[in-house]
PDB file of N, CA and C in Angstrom:
ATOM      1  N   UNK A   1      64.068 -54.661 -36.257  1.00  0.00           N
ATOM      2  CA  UNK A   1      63.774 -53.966 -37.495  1.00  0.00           C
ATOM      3  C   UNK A   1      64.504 -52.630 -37.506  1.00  0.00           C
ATOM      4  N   UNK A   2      65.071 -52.136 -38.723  1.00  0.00           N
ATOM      5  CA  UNK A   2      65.816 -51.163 -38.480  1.00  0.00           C
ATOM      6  C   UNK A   2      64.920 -50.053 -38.839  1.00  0.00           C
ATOM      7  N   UNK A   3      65.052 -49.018 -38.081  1.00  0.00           N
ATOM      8  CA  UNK A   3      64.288 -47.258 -38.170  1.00  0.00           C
ATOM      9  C   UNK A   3      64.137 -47.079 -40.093  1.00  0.00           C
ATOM     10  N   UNK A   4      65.118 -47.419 -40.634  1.00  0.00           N
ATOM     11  CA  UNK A   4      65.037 -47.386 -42.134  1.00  0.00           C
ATOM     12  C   UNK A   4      63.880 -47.751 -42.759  1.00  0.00           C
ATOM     13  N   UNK A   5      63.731 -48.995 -42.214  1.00  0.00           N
ATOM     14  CA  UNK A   5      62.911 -50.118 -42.888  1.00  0.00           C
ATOM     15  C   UNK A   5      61.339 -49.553 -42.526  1.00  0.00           C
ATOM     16  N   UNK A   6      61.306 -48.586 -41.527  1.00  0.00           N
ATOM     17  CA  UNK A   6      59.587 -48.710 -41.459  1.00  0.00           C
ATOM     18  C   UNK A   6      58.582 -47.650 -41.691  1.00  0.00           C
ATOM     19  N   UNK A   7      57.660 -48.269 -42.211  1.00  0.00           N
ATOM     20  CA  UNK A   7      56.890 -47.316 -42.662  1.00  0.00           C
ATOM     21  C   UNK A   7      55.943 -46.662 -41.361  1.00  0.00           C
ATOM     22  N   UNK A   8      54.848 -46.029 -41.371  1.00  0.00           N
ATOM     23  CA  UNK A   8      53.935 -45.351 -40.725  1.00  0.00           C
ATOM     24  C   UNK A   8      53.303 -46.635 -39.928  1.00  0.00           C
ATOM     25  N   UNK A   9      52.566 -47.451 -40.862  1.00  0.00           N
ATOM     26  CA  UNK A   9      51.724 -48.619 -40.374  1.00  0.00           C
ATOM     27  C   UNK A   9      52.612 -49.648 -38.926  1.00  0.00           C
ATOM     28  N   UNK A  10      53.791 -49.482 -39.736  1.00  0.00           N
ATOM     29  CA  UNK A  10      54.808 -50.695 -39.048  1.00  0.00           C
ATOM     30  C   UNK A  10      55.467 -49.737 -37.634  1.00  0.00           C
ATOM     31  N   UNK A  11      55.469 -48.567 -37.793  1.00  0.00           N
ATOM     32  CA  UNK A  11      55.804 -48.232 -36.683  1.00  0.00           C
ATOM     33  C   UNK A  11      54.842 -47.637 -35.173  1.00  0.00           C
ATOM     34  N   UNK A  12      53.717 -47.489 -36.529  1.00  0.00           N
ATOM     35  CA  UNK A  12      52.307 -47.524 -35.715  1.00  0.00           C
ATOM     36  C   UNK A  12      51.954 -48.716 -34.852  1.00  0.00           C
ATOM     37  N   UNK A  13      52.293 -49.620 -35.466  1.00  0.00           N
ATOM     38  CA  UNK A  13      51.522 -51.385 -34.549  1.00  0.00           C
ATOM     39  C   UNK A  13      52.588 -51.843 -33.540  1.00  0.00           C
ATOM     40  N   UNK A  14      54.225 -51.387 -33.677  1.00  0.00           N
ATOM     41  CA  UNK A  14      55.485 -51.679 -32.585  1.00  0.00           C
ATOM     42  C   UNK A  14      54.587 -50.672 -31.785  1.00  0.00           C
ATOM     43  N   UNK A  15      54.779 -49.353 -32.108  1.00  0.00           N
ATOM     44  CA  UNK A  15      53.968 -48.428 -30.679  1.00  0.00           C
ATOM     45  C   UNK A  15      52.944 -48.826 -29.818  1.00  0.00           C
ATOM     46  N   UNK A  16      52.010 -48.905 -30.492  1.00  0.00           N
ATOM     47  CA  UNK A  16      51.086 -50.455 -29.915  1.00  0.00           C
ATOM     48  C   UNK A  16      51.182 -51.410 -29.159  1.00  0.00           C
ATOM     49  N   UNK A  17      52.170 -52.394 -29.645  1.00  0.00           N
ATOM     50  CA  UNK A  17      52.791 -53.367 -28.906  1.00  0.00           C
ATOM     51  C   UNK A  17      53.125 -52.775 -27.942  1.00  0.00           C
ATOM     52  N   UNK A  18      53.848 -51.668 -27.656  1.00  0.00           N
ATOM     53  CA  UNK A  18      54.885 -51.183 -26.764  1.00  0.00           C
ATOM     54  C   UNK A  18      53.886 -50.752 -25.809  1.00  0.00           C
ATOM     55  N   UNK A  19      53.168 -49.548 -26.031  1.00  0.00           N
ATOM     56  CA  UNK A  19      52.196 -49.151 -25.381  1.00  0.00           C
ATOM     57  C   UNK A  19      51.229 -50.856 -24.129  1.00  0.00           C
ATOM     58  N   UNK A  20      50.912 -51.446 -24.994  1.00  0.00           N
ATOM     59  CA  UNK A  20      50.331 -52.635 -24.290  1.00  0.00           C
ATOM     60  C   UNK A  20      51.047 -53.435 -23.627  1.00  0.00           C
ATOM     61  N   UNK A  21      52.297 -53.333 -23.577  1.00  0.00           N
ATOM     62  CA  UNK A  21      53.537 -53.907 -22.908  1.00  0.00           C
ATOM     63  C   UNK A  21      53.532 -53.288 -21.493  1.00  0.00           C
ATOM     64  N   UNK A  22      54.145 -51.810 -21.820  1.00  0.00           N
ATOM     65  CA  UNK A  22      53.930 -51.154 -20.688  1.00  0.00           C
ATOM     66  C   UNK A  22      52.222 -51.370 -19.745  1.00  0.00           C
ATOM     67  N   UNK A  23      51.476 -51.161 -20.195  1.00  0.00           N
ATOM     68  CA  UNK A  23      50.284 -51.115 -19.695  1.00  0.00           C
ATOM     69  C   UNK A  23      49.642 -53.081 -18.879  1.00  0.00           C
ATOM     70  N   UNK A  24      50.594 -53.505 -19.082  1.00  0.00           N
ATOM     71  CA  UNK A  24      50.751 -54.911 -18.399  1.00  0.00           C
ATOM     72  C   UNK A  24      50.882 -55.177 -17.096  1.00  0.00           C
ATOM     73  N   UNK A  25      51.992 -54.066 -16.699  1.00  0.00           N
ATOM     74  CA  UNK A  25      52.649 -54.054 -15.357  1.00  0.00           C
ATOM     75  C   UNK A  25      53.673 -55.187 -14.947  1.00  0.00           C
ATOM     76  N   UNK A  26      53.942 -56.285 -16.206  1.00  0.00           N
ATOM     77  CA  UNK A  26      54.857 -57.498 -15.991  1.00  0.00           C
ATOM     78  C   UNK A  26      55.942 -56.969 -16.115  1.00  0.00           C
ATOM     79  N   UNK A  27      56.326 -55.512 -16.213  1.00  0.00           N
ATOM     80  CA  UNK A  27      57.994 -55.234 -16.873  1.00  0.00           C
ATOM     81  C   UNK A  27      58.332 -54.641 -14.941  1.00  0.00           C
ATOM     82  N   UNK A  28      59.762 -54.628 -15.009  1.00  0.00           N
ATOM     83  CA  UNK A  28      60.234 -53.862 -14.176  1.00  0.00           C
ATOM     84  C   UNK A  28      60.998 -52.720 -14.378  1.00  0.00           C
ATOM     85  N   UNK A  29      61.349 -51.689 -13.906  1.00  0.00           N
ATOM     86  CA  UNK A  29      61.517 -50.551 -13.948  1.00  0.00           C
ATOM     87  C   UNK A  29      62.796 -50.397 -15.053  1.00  0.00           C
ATOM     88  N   UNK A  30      63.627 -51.436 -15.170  1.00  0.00           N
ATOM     89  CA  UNK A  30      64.462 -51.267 -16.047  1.00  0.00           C
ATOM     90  C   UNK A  30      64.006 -51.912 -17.574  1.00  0.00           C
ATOM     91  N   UNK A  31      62.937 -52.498 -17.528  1.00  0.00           N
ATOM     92  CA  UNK A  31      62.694 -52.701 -18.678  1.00  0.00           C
ATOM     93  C   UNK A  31      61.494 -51.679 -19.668  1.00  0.00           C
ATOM     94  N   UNK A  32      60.733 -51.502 -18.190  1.00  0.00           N
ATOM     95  CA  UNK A  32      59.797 -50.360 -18.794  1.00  0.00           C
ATOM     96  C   UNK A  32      60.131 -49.579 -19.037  1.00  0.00           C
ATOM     97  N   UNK A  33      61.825 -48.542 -18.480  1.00  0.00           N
ATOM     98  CA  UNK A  33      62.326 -47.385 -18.945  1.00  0.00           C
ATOM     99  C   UNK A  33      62.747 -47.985 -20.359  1.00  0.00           C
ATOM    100  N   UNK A  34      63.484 -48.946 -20.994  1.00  0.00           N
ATOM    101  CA  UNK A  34      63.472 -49.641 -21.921  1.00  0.00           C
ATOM    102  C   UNK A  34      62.470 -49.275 -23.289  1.00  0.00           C
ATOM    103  N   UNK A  35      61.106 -49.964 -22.693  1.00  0.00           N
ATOM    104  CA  UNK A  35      60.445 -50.236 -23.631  1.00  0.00           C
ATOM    105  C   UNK A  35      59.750 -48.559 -24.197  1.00  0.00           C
ATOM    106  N   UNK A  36      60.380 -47.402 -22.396  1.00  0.00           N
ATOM    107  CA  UNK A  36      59.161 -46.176 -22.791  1.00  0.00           C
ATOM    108  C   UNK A  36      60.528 -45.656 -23.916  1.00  0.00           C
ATOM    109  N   UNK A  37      61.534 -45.844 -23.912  1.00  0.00           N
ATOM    110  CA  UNK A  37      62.686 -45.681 -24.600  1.00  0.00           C
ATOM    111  C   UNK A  37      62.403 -45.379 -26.770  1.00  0.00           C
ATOM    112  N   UNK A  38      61.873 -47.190 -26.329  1.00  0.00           N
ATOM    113  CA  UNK A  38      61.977 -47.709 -27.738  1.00  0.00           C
ATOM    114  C   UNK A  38      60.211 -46.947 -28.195  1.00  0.00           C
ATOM    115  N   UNK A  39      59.667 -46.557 -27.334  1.00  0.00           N
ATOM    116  CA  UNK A  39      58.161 -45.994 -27.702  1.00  0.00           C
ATOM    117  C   UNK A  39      58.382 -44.185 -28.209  1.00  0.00           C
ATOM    118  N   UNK A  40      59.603 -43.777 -27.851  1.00  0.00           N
ATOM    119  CA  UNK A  40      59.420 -42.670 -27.672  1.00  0.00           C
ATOM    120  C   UNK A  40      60.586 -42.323 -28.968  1.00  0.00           C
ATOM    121  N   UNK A  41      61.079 -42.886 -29.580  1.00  0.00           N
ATOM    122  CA  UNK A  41      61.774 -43.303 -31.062  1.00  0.00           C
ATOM    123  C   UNK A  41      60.736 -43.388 -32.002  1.00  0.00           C
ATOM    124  N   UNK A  42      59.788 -44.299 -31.446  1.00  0.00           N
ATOM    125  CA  UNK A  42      58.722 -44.652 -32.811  1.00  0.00           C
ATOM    126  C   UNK A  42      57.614 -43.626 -32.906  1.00  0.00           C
ATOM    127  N   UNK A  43      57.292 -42.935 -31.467  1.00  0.00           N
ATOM    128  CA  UNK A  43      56.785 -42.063 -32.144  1.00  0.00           C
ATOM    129  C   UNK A  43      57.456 -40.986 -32.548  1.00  0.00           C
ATOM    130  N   UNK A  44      58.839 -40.227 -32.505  1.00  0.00           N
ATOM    131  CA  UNK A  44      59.392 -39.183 -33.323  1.00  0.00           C
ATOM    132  C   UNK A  44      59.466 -39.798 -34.747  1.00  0.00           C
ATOM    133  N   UNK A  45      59.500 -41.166 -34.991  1.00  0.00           N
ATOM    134  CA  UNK A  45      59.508 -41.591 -36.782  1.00  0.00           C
ATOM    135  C   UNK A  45      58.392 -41.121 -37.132  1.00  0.00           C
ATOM    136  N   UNK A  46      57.401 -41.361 -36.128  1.00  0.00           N
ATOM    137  CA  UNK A  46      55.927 -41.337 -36.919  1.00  0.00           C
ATOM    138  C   UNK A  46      55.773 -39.962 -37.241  1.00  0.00           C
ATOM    139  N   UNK A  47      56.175 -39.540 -36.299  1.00  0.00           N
ATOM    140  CA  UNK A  47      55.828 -37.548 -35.912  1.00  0.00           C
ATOM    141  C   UNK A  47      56.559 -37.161 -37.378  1.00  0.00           C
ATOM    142  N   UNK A  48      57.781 -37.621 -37.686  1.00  0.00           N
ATOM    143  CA  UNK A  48      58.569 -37.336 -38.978  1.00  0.00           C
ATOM    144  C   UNK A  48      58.262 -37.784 -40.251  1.00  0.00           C
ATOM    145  N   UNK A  49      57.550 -39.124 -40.039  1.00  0.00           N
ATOM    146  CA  UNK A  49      56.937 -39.476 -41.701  1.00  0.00           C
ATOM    147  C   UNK A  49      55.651 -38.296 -41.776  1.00  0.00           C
ATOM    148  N   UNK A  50      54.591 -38.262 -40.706  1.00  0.00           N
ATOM    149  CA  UNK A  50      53.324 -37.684 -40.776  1.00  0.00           C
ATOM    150  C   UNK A  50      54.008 -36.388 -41.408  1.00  0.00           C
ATOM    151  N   UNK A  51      55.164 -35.659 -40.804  1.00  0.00           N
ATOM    152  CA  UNK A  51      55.942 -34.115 -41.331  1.00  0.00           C
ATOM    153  C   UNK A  51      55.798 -34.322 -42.960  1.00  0.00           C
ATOM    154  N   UNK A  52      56.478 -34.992 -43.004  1.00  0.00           N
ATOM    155  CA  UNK A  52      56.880 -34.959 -44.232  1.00  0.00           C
ATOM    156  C   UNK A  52      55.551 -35.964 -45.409  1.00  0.00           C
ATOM    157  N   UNK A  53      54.804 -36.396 -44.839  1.00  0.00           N
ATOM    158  CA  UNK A  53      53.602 -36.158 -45.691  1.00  0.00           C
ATOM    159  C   UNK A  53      52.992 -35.062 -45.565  1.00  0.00           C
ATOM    160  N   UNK A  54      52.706 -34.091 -45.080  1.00  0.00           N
ATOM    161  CA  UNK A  54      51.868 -33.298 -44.983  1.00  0.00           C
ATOM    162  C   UNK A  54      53.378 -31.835 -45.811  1.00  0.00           C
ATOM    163  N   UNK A  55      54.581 -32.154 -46.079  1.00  0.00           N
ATOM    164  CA  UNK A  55      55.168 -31.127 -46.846  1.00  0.00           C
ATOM    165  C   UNK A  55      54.632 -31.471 -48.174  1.00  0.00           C
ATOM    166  N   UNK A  56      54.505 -33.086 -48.321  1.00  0.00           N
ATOM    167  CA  UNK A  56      54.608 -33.338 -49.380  1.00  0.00           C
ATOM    168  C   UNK A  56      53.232 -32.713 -49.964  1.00  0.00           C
ATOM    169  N   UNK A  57      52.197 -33.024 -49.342  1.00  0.00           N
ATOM    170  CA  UNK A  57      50.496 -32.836 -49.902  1.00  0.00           C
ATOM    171  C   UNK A  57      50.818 -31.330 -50.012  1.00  0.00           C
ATOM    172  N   UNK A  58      51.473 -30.323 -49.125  1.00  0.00           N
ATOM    173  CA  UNK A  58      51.234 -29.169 -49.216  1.00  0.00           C
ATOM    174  C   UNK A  58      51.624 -28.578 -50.561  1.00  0.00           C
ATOM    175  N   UNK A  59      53.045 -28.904 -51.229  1.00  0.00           N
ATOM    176  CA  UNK A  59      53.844 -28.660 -52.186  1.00  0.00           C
ATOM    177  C   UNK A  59      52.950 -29.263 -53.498  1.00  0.00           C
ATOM    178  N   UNK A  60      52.051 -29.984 -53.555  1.00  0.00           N
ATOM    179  CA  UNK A  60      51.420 -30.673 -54.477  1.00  0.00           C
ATOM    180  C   UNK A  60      50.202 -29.584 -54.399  1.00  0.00           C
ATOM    181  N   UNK A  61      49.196 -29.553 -53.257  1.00  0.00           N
ATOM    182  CA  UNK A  61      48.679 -28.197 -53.033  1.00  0.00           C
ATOM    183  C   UNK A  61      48.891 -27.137 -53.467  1.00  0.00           C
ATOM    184  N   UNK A  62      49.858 -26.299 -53.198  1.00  0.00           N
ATOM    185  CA  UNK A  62      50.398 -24.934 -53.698  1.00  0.00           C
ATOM    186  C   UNK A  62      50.899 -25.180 -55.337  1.00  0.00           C
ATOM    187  N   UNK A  63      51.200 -26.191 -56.227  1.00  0.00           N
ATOM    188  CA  UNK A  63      51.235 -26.250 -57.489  1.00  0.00           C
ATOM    189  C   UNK A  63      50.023 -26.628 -58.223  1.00  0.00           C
ATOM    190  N   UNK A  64      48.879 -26.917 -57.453  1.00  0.00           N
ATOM    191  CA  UNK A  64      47.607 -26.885 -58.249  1.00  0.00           C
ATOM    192  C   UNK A  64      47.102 -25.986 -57.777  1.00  0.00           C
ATOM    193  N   UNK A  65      47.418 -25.064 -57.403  1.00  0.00           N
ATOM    194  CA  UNK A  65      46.714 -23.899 -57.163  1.00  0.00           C
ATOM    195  C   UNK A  65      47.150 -22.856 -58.208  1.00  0.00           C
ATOM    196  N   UNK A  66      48.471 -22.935 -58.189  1.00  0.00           N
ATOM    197  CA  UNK A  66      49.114 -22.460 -58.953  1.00  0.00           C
ATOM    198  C   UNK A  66      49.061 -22.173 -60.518  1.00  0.00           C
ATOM    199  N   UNK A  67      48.606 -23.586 -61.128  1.00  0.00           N
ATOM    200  CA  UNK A  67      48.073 -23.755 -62.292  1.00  0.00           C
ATOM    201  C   UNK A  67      46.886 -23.980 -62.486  1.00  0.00           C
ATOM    202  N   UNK A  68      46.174 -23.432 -61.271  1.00  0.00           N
ATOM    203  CA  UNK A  68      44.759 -23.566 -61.439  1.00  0.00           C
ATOM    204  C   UNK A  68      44.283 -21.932 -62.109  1.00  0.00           C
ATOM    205  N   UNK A  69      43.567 -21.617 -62.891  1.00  0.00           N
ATOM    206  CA  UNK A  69      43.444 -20.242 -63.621  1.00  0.00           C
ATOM    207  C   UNK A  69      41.763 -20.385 -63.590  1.00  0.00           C
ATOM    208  N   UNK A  70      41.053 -20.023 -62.564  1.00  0.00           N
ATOM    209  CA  UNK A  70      39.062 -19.906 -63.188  1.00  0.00           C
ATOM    210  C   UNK A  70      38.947 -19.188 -64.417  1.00  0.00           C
ATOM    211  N   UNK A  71      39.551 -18.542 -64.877  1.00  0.00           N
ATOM    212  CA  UNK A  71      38.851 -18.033 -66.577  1.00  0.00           C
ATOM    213  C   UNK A  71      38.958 -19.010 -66.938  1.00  0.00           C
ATOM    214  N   UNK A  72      39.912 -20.284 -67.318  1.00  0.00           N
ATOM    215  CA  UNK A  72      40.143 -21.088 -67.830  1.00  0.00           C
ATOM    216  C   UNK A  72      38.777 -22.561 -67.637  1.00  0.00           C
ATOM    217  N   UNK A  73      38.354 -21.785 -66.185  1.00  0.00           N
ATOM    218  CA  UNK A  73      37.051 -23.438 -66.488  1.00  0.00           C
ATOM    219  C   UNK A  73      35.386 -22.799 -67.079  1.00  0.00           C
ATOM    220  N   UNK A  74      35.670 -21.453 -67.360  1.00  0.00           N
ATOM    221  CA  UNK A  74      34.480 -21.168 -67.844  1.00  0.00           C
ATOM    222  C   UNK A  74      34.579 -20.626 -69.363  1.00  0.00           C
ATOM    223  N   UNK A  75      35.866 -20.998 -70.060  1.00  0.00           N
ATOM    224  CA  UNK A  75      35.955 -21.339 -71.172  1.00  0.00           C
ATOM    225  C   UNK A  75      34.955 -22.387 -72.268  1.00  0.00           C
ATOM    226  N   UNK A  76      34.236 -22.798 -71.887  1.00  0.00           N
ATOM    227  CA  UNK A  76      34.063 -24.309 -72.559  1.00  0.00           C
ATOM    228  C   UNK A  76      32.839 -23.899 -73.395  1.00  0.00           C
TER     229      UNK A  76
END
């Protein structure tokens, strides 16, 4: 699967996999450096989608705040 293609969920459940792979003890040293390889990719995606949701909520945040005015809710 390419780094493009995945979302949070999908790179959440490979980590998983990976994690339970390693934690097997069936790999050998060249495959477990391998697999801690491909674990340590998925979580900087994750670390980078979670970033960039939390710019996103913030920027959505700071513009309802923004146009938020209290004289305006005790108008009515």
């Amino acid at each position: 699967m390419k780094e493009e293609e995945l979302n949070f969920e999908k790179a959440m459940e490979e980590l998983e996999k990976i994690a339970e792979e390693l934690e097997s003890e069936d790999l050998d040293l060249s495959a477990s450096v391998e697999k801690f390889e491909q674990g340590m990719k998925l979580s900087k995606k994750c670390n980078e989608i979670l970033e960039n949701a939390e710019k996103r909520i913030t920027i959505l945040i700071d513009g309802e705040e923004k146009n938020f005015n209290p004289q305006n809710e005790n108008e009515d």
